[in-house]
PDB file of N, CA and C in Angstrom:
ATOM      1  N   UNK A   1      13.822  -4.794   2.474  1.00  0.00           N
ATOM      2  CA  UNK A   1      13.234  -3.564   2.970  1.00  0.00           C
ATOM      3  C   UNK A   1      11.845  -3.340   2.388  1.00  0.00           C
ATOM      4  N   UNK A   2      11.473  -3.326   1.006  1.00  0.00           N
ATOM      5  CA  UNK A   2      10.151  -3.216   0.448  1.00  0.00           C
ATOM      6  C   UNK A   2       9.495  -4.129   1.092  1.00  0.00           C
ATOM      7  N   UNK A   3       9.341  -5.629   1.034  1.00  0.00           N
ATOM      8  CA  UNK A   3       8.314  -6.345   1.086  1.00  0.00           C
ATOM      9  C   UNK A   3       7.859  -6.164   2.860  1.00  0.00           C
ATOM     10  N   UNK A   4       8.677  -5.806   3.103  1.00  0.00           N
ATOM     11  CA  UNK A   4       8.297  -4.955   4.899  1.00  0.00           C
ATOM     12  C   UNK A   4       7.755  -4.059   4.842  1.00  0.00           C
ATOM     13  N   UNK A   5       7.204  -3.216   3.824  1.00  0.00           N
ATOM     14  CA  UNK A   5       6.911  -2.346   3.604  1.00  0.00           C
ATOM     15  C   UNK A   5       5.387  -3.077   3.583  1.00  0.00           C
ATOM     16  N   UNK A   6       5.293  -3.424   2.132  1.00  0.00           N
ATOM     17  CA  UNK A   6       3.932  -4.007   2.036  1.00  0.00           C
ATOM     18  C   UNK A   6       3.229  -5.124   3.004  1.00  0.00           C
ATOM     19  N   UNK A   7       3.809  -5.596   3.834  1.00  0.00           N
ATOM     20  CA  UNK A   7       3.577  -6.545   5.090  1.00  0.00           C
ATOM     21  C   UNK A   7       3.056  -5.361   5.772  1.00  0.00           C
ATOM     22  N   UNK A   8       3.362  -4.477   6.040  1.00  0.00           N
ATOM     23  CA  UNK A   8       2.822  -3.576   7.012  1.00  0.00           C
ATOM     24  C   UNK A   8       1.603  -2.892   6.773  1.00  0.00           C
ATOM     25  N   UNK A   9       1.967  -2.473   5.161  1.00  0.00           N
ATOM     26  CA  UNK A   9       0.398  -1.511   5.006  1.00  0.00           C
ATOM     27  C   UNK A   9      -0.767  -3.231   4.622  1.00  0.00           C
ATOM     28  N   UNK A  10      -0.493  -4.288   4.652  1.00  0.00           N
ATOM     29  CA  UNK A  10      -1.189  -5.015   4.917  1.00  0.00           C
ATOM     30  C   UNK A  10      -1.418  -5.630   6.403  1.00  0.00           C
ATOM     31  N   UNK A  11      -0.546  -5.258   7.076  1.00  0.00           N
ATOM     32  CA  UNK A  11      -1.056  -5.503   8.684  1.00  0.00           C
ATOM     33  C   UNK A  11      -2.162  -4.291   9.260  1.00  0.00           C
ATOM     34  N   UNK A  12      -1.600  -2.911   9.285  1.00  0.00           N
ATOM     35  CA  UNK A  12      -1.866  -1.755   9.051  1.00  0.00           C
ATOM     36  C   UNK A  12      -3.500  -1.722   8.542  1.00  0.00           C
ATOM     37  N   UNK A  13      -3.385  -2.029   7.424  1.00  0.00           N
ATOM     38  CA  UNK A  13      -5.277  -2.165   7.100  1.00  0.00           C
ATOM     39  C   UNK A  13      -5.963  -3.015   7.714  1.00  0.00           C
ATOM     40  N   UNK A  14      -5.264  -4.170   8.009  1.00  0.00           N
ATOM     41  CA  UNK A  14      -6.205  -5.120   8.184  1.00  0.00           C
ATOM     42  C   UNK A  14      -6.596  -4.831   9.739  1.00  0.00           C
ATOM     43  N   UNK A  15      -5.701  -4.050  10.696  1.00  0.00           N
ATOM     44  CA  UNK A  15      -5.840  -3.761  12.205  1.00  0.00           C
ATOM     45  C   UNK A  15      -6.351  -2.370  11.944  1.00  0.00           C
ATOM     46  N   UNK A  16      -6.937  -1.555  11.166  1.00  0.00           N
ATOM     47  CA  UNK A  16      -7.497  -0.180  10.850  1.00  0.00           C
ATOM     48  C   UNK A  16      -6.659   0.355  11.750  1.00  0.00           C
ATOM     49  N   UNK A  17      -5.263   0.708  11.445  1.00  0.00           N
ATOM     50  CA  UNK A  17      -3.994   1.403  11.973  1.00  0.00           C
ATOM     51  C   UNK A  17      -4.239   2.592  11.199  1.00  0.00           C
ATOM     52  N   UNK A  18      -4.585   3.381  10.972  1.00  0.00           N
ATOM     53  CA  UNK A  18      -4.920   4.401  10.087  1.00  0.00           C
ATOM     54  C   UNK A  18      -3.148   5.629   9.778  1.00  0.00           C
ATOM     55  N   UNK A  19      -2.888   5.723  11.478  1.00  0.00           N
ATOM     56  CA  UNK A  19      -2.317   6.762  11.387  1.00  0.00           C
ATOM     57  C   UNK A  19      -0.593   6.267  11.618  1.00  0.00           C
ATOM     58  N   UNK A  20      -0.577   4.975  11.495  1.00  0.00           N
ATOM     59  CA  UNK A  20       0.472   4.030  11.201  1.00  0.00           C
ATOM     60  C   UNK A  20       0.596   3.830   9.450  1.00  0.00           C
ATOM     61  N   UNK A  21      -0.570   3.752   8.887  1.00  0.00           N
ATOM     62  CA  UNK A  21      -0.537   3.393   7.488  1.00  0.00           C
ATOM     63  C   UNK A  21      -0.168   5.020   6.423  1.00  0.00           C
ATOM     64  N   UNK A  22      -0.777   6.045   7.522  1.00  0.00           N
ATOM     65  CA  UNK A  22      -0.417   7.106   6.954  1.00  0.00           C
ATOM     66  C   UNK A  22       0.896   7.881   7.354  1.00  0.00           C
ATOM     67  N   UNK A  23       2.115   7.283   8.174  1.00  0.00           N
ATOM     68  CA  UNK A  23       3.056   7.254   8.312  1.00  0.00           C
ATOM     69  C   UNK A  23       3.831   6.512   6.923  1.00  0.00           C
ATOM     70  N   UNK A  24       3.535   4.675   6.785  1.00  0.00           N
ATOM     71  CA  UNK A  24       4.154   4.126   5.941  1.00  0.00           C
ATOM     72  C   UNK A  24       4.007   5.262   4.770  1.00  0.00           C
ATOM     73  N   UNK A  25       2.856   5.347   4.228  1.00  0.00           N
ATOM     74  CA  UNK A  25       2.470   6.045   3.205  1.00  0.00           C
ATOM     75  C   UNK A  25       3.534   7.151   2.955  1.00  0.00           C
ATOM     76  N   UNK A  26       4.189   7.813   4.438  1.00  0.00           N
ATOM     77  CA  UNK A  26       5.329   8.994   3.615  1.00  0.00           C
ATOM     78  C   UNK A  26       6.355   8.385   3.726  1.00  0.00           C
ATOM     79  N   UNK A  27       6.491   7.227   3.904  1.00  0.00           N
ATOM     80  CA  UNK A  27       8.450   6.846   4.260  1.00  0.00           C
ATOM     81  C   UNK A  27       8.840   5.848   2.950  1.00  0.00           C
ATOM     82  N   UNK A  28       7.681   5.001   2.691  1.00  0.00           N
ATOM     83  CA  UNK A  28       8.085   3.852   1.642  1.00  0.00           C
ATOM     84  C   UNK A  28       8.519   4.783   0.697  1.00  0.00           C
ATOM     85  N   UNK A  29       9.550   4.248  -0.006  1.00  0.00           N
ATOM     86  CA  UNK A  29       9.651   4.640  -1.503  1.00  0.00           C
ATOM     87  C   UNK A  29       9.228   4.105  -2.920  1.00  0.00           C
ATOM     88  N   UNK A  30       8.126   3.301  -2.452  1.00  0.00           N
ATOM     89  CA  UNK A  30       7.362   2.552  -3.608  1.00  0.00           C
ATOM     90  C   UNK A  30       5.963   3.617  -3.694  1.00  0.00           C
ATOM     91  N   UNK A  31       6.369   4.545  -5.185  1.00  0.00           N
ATOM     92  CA  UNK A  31       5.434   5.607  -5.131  1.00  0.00           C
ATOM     93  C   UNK A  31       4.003   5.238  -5.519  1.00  0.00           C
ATOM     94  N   UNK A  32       3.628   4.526  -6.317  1.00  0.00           N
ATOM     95  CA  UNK A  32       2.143   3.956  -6.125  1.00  0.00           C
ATOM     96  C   UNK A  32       1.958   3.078  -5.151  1.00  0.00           C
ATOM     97  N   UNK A  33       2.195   2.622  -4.003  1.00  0.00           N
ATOM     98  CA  UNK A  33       1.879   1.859  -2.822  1.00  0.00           C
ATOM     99  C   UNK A  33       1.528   3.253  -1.785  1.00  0.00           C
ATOM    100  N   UNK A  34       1.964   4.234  -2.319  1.00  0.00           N
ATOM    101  CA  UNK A  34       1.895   5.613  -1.251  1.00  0.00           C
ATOM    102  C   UNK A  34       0.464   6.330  -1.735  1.00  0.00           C
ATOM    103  N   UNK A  35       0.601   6.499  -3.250  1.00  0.00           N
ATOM    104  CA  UNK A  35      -0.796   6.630  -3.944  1.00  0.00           C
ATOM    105  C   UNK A  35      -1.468   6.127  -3.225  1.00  0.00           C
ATOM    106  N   UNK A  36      -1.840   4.074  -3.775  1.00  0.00           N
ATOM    107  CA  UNK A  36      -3.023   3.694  -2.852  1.00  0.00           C
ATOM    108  C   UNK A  36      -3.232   3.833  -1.772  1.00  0.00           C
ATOM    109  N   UNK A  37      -2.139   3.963  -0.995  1.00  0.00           N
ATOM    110  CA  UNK A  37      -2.611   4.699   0.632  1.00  0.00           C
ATOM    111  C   UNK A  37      -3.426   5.456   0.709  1.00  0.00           C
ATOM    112  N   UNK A  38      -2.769   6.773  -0.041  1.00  0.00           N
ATOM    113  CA  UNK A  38      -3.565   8.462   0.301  1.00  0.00           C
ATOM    114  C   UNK A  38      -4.712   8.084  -0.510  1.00  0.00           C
ATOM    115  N   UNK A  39      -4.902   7.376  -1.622  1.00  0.00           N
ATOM    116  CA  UNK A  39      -6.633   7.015  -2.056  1.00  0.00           C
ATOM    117  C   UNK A  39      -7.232   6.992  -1.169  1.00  0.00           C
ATOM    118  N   UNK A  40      -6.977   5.583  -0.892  1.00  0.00           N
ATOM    119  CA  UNK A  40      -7.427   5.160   0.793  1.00  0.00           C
ATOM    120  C   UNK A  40      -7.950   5.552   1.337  1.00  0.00           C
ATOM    121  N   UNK A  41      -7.116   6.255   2.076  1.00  0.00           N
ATOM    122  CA  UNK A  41      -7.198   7.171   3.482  1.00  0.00           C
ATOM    123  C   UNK A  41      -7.996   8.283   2.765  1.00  0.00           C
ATOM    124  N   UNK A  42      -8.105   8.871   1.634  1.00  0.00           N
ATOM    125  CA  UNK A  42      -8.666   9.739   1.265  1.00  0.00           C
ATOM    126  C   UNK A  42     -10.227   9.312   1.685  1.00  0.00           C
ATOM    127  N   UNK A  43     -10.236   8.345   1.172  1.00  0.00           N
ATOM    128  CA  UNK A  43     -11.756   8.250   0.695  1.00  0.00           C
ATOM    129  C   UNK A  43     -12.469   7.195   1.815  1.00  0.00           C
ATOM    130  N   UNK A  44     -11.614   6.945   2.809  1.00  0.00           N
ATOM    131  CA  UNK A  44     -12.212   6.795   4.136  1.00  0.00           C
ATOM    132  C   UNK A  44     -12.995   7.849   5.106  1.00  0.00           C
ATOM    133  N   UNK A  45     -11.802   8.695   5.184  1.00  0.00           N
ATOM    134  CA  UNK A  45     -12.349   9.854   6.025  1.00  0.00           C
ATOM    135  C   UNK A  45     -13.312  10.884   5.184  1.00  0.00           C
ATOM    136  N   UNK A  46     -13.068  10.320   3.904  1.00  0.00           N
ATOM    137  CA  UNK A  46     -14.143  11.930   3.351  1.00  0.00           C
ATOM    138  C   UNK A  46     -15.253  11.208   2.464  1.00  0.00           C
ATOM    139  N   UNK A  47     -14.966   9.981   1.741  1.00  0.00           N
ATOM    140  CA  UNK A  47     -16.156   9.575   1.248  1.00  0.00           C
ATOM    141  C   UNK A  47     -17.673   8.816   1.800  1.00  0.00           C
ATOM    142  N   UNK A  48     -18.909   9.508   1.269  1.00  0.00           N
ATOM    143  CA  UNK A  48     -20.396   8.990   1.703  1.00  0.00           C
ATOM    144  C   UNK A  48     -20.769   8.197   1.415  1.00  0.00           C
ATOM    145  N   UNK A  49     -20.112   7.539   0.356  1.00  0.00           N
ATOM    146  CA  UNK A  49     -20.700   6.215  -0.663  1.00  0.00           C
ATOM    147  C   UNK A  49     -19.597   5.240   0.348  1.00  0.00           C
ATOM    148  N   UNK A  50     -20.044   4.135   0.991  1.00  0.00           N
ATOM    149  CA  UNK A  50     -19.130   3.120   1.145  1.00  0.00           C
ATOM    150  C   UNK A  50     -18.561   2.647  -0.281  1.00  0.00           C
ATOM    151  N   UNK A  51     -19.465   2.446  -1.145  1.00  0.00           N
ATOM    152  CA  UNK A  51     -18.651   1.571  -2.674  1.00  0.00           C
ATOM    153  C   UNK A  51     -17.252   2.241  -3.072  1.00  0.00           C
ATOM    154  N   UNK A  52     -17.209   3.497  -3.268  1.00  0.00           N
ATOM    155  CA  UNK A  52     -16.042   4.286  -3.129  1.00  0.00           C
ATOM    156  C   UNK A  52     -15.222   3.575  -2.128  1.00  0.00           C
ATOM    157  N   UNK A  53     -15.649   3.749  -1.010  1.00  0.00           N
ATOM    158  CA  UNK A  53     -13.909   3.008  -0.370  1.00  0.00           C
ATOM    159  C   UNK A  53     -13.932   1.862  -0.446  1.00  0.00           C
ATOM    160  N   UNK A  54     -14.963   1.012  -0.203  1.00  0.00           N
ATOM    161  CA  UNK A  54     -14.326  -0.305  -0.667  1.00  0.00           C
ATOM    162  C   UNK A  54     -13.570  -0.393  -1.584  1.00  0.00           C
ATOM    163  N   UNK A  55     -14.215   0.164  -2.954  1.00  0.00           N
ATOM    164  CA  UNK A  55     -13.182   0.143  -3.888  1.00  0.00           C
ATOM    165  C   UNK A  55     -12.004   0.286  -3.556  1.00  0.00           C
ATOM    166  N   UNK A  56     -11.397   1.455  -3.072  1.00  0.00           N
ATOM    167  CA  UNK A  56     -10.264   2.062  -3.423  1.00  0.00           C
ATOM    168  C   UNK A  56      -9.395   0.775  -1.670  1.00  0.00           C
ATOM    169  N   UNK A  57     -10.297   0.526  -0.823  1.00  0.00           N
ATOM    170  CA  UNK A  57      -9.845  -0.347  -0.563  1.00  0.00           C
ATOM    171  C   UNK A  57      -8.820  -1.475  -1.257  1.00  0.00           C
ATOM    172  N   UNK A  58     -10.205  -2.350  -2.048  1.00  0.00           N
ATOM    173  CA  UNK A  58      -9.752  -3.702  -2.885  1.00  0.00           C
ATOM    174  C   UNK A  58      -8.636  -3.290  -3.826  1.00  0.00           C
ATOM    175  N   UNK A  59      -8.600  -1.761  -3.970  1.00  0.00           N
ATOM    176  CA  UNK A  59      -7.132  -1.786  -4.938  1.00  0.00           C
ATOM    177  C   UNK A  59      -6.116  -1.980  -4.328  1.00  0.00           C
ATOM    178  N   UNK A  60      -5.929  -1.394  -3.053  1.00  0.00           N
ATOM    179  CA  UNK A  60      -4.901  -1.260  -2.138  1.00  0.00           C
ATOM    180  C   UNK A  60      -4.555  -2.681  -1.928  1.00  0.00           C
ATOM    181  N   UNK A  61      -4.916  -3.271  -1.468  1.00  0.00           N
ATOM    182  CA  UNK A  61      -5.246  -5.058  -1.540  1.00  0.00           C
ATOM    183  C   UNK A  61      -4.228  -5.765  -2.682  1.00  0.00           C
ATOM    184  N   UNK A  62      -5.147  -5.416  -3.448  1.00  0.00           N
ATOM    185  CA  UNK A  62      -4.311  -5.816  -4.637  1.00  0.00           C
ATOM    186  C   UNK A  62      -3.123  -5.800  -5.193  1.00  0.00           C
ATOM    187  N   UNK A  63      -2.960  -4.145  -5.188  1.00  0.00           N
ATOM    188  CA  UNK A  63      -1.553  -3.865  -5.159  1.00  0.00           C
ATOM    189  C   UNK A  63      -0.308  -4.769  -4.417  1.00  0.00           C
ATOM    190  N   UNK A  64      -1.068  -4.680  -3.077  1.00  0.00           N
ATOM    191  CA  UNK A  64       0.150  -5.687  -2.224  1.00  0.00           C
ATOM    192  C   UNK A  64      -0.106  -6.088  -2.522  1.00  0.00           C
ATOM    193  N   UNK A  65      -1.052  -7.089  -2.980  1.00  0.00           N
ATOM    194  CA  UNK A  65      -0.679  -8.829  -3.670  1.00  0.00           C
ATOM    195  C   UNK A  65       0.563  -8.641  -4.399  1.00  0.00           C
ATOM    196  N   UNK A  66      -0.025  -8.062  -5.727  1.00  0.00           N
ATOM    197  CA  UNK A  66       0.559  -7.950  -6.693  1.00  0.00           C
ATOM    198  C   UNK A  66       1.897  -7.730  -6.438  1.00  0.00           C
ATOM    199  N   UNK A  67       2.364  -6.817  -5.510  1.00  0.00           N
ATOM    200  CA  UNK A  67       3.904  -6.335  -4.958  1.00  0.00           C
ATOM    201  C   UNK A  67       4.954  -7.743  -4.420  1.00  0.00           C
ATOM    202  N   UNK A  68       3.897  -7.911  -3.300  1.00  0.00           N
ATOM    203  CA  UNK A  68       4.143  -9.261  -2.723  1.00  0.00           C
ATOM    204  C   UNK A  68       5.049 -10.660  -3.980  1.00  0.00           C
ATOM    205  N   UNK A  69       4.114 -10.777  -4.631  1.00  0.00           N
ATOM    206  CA  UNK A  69       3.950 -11.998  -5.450  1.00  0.00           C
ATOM    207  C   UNK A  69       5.134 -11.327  -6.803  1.00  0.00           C
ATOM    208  N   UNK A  70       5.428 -10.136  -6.918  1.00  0.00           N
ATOM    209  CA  UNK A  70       6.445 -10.193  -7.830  1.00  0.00           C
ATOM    210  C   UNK A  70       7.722  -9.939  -6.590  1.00  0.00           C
ATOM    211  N   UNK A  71       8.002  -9.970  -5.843  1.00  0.00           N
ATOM    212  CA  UNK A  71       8.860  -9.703  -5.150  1.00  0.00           C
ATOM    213  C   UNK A  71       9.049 -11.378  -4.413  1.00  0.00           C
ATOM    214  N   UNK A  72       8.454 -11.892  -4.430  1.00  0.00           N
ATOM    215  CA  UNK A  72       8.521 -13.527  -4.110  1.00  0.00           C
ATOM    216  C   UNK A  72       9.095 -14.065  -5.736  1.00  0.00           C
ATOM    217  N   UNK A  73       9.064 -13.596  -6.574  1.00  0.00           N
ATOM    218  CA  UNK A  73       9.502 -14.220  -7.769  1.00  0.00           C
ATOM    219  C   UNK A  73      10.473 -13.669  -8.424  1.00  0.00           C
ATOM    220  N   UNK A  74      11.144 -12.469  -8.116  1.00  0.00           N
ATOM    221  CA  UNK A  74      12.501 -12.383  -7.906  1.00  0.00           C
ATOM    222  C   UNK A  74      13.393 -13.142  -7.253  1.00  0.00           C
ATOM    223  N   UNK A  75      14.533 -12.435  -7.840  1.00  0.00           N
ATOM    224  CA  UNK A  75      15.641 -13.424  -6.802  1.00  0.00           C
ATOM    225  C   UNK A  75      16.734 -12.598  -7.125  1.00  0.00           C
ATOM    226  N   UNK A  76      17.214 -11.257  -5.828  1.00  0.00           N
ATOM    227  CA  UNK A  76      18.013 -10.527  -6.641  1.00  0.00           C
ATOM    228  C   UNK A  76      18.805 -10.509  -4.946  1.00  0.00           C
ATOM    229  N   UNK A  77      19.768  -9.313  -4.392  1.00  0.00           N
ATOM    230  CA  UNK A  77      20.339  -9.491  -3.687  1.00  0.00           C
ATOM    231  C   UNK A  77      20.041  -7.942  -2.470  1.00  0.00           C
ATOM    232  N   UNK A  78      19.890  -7.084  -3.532  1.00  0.00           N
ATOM    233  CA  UNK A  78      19.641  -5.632  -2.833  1.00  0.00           C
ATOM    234  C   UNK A  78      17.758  -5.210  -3.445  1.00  0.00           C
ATOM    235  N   UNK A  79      17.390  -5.232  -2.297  1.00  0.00           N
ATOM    236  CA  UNK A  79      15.846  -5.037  -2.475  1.00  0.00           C
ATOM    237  C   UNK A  79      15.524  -3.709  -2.992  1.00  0.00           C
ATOM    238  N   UNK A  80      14.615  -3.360  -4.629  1.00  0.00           N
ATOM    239  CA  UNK A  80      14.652  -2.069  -5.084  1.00  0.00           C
ATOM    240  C   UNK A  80      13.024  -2.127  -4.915  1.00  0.00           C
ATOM    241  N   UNK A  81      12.893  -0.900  -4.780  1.00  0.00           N
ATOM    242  CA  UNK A  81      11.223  -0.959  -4.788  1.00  0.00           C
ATOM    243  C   UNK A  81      10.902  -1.536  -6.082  1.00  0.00           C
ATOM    244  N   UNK A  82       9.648  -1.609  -6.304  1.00  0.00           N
ATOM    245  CA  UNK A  82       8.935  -2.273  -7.399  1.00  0.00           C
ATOM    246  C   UNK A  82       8.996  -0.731  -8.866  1.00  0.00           C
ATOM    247  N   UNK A  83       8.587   0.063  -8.180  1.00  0.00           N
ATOM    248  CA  UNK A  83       8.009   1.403  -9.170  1.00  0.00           C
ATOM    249  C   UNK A  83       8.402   2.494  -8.549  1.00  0.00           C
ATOM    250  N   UNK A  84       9.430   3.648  -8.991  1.00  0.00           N
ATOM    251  CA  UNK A  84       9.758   4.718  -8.805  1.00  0.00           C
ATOM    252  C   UNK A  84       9.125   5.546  -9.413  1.00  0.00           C
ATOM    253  N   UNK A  85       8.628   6.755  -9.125  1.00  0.00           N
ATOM    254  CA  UNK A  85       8.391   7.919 -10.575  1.00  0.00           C
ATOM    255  C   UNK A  85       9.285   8.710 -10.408  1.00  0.00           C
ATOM    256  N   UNK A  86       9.918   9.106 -11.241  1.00  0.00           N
ATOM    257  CA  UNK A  86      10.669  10.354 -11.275  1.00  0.00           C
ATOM    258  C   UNK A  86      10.157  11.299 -11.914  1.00  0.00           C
TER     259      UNK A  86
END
């Protein structure tokens, strides 16, 4: 279920799905993958500086890597998100 998650907000960006990515953003339960979304999306629609969103882009990026690539190096049976906050 997660790594479908992050497949998407990486399909999602990469097709500037905006209002698809800001859907994922409320349903996943991987709470910093929802963060970098609303960064995101924050600082698309409201920031003047492109460097700002790129940035907050390349984090988003990253993150899924990062999600991706520890979730490829598991090996468990019931898929838990990566990071909860409670």
């Amino acid at each position: 279920m997660m790594k479908v998650d992050y497949d998407r907000a990486l399909y999602y960006t990469y097709r500037s799905e905006w209002d698809n990515l800001l859907i994922l953003m409320v349903r996943t339960a991987d709470n910093f993958l929802a963060k970098k979304i609303e960064h995101f999306l924050h600082a698309y629609n409201f920031e003047k500086d492109y460097s700002i969103v790129e940035k907050k882009l390349y984090s988003l990026l990253r993150y899924i890597d990062h999600a991706n690539t520890q979730i490829e190096n598991r090996t468990f049976d019931k898929q838990q998100p990566l990071y909860v906050l409670k």
